[in-house]
Protein backbone atom coordinates (compact mmCIF):
# COMPACT_ATOMS: atom_id res chain seq x y z
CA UNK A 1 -9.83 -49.39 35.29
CA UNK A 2 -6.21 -50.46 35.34
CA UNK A 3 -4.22 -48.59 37.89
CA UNK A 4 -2.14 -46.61 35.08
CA UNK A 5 -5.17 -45.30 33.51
CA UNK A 6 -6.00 -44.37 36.78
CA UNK A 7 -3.42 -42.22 37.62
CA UNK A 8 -3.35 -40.64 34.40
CA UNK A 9 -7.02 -39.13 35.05
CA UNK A 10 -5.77 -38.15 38.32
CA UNK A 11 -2.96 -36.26 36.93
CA UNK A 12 -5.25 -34.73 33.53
CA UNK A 13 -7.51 -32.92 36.59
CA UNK A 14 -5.02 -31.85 38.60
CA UNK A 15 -3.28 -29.98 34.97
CA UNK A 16 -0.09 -32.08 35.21
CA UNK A 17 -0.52 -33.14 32.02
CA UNK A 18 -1.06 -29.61 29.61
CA UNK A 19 -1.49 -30.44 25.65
CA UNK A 20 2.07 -29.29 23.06
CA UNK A 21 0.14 -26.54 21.60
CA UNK A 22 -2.18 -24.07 22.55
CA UNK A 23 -5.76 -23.76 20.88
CA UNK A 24 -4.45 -20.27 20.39
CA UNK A 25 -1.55 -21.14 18.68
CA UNK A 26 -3.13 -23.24 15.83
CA UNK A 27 -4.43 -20.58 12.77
CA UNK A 28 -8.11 -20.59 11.93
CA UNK A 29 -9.17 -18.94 8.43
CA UNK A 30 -10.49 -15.98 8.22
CA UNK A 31 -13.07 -13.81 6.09
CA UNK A 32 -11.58 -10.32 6.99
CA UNK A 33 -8.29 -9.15 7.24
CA UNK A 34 -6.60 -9.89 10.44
CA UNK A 35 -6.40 -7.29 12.77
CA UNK A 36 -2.70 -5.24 13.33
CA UNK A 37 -3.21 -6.42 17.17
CA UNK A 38 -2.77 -9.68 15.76
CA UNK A 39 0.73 -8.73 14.55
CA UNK A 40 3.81 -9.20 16.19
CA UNK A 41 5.98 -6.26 16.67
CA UNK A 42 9.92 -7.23 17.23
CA UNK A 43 12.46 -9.10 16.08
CA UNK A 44 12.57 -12.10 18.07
CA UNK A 45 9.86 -14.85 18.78
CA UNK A 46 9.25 -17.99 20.97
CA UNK A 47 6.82 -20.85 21.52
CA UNK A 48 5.94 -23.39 19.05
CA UNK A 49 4.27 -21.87 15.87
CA UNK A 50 2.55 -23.87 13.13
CA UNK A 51 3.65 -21.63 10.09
CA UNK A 52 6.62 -20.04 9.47
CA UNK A 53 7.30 -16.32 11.16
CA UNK A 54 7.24 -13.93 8.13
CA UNK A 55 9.36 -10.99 8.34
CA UNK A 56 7.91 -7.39 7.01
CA UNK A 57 9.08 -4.11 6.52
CA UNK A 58 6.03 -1.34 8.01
CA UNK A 59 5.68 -0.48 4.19
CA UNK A 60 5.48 -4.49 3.32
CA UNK A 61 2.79 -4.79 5.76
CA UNK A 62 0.49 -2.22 4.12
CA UNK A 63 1.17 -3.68 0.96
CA UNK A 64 0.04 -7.35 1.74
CA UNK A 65 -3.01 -6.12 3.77
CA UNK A 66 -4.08 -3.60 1.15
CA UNK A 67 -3.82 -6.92 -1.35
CA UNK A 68 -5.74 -8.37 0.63
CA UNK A 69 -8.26 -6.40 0.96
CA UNK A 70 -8.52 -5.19 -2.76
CA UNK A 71 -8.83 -9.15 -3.42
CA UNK A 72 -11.83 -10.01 -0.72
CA UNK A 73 -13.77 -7.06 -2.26
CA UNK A 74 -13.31 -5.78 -5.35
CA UNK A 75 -11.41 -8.76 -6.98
CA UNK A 76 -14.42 -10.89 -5.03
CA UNK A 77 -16.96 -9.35 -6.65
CA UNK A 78 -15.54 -9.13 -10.22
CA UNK A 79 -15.53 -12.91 -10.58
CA UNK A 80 -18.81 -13.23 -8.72
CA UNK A 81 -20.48 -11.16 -11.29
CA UNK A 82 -18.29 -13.62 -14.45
CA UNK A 83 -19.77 -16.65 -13.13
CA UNK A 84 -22.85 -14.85 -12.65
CA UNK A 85 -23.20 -13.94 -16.32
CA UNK A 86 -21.15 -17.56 -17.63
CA UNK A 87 -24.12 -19.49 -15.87
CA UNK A 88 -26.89 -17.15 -18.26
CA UNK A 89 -25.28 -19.10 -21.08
CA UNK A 90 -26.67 -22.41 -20.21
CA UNK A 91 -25.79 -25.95 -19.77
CA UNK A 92 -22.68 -25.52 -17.73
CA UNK A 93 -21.27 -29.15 -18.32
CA UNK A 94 -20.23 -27.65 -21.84
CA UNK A 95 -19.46 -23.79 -20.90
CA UNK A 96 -15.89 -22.47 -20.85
CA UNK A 97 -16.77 -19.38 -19.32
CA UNK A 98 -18.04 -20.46 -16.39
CA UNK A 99 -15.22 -23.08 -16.05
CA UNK A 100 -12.68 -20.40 -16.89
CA UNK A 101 -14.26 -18.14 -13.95
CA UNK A 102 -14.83 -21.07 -11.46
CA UNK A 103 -10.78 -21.53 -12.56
CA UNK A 104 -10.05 -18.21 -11.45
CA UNK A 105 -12.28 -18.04 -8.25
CA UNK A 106 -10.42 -20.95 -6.74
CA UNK A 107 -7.03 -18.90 -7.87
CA UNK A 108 -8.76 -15.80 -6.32
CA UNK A 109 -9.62 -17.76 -2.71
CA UNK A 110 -6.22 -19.56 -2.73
CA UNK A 111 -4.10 -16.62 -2.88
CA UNK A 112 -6.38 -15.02 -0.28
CA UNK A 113 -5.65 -17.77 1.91
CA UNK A 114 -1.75 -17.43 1.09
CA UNK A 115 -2.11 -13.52 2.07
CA UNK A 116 -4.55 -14.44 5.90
CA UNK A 117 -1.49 -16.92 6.80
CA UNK A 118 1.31 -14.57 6.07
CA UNK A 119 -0.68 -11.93 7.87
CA UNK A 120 -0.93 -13.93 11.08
CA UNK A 121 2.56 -15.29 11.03
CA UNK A 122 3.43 -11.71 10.35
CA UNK A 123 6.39 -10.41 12.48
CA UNK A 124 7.22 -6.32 11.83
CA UNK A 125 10.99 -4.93 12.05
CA UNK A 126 10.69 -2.19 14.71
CA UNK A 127 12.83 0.36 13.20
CA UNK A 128 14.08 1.31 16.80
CA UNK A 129 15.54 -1.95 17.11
CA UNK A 130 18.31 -1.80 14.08
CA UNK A 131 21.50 0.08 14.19
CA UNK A 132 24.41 0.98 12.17
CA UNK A 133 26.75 -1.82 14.26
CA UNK A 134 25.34 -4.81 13.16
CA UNK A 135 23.89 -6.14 10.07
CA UNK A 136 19.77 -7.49 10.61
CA UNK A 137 17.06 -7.59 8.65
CA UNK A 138 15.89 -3.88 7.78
CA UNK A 139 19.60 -2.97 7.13
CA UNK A 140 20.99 -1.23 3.95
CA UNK A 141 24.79 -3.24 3.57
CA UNK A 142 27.36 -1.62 1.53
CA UNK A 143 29.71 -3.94 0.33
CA UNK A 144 33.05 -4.65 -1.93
CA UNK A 145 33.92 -7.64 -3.59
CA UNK A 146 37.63 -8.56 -2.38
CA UNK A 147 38.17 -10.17 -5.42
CA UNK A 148 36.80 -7.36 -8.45
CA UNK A 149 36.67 -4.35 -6.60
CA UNK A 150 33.32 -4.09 -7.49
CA UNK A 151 31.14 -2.13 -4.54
CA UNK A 152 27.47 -2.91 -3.99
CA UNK A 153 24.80 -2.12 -2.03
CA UNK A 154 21.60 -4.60 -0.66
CA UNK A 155 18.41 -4.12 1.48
CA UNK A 156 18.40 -7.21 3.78
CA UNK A 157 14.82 -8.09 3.96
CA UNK A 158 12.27 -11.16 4.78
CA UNK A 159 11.35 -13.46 2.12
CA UNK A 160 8.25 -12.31 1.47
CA UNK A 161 9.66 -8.90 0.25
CA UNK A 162 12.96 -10.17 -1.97
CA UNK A 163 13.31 -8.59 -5.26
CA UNK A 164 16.75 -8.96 -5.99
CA UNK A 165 16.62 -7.71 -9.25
CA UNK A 166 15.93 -4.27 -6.90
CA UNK A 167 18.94 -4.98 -4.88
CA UNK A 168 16.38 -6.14 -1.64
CA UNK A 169 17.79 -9.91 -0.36
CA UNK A 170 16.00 -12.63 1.53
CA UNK A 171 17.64 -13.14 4.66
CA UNK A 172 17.77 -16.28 3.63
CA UNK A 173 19.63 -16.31 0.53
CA UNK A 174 23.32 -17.28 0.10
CA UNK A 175 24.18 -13.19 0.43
CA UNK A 176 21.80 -12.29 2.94
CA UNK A 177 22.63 -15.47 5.60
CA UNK A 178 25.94 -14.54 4.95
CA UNK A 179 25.50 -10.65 6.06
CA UNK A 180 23.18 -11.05 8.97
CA UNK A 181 24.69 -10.63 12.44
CA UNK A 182 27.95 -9.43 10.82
CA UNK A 183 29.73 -5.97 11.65
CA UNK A 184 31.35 -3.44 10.07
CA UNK A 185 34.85 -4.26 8.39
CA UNK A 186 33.96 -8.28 8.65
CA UNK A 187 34.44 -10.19 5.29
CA UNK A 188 31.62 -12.61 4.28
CA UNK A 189 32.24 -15.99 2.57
CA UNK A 190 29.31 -16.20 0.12
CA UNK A 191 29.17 -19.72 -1.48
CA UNK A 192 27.64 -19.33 -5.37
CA UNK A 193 25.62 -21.71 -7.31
CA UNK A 194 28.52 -21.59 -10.21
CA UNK A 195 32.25 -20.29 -9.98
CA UNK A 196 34.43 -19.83 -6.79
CA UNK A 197 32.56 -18.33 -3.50
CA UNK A 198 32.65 -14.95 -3.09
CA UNK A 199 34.30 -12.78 -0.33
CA UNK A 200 32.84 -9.51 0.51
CA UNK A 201 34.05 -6.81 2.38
CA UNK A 202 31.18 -5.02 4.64
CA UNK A 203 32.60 -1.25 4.22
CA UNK A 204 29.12 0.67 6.13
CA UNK A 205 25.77 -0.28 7.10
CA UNK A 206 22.81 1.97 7.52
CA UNK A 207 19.34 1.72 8.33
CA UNK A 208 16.92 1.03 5.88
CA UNK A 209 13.25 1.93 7.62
């Protein structure tokens, strides 16, 4: 062999060369719900990842793994038993039940999927961790519009839990970027898709766990 490759055996046995990401790292699917040891507790993480961290609330948790466990049983067996029944109608080349169920069963397995990867990227606010200083993720901002007046009050939390129609904001939306890491008394520049940006006035911050 030429020298080069030579060398570069030498130095694969001897672990100089180590691979960019762990077999541990990389997500395999899963039939059951992921175990809580496999969820990250804390606000801050490092390494390489191949998905996105997801940031949850303790009560957003429960929510996505009771989902998800409602859909690999229950849900599971509801559309097992409609294609079950569509196939006792015959020739399925022509059967709209049965396509109709195999429809939903691929709907049913894809959002299952959706639910396993945000359950392993999951990362859980520790309640201990958030304060009334400082705005993060987990915090309930009070704010007032420098321009109207106009006071208002959001829930910072991860995407996976916005509902801004119930005052709860991504942390990465134009309002809650804006907020995060900001203290008490600061004024936020938010830039809006139409009309001049908005300044707000942070006027208290409290905990929202």
């Amino acid at each position: 062999s030429p020298p080069g490759h030579r060398q570069a055996r030498q130095r694969a046995k001897s672990g100089w060369l180590r691979p960019l990401y762990s077999a541990a790292r990389i997500p395999q699917r899963r039939t059951n719900p992921p175990p809580l040891r496999g969820v990250s507790f804390g606000a801050d993480t490092q390494g390489p990842t191949m998905q996105k961290d997801v940031i949850l609330t303790p009560e957003g948790l429960e929510k996505l793994q009771a989902e998800l466990e409602h859909l690999q049983t229950d849900k599971r067996r509801e559309v097992a038993q409609r294609i079950k029944e569509a196939r006792e109608f015959g020739d399925i080349s022509e059967n709209s039940e049965y396509d109709d169920a195999k429809n939903e069963q691929a709907m049913l397995e894809q959002r299952i999927a959706q639910l396993e990867d945000k359950l392993r990227a999951a990362t859980v606010i520790d309640s201990s961790e958030l304060s009334t200083d400082i705005v993060r993720v987990g915090s309930v901002v009070h704010v007032k519009d420098e321009k109207t007046g106009k006071s208002q009050k959001f829930t910072i939390v991860g995407s996976a839990e916005a509902k801004p129609a119930d005052a709860k904001l991504s942390n990465e939306s134009p309002v809650g970027k804006a907020l995060v890491g900001r203290k008490r008394n600061d004024v936020v520049t938010v830039q809006v898709p139409r009309g001049p940006a908005r300044k707000l006035k942070i006027t208290k911050i409290d905990v929202g766990l």
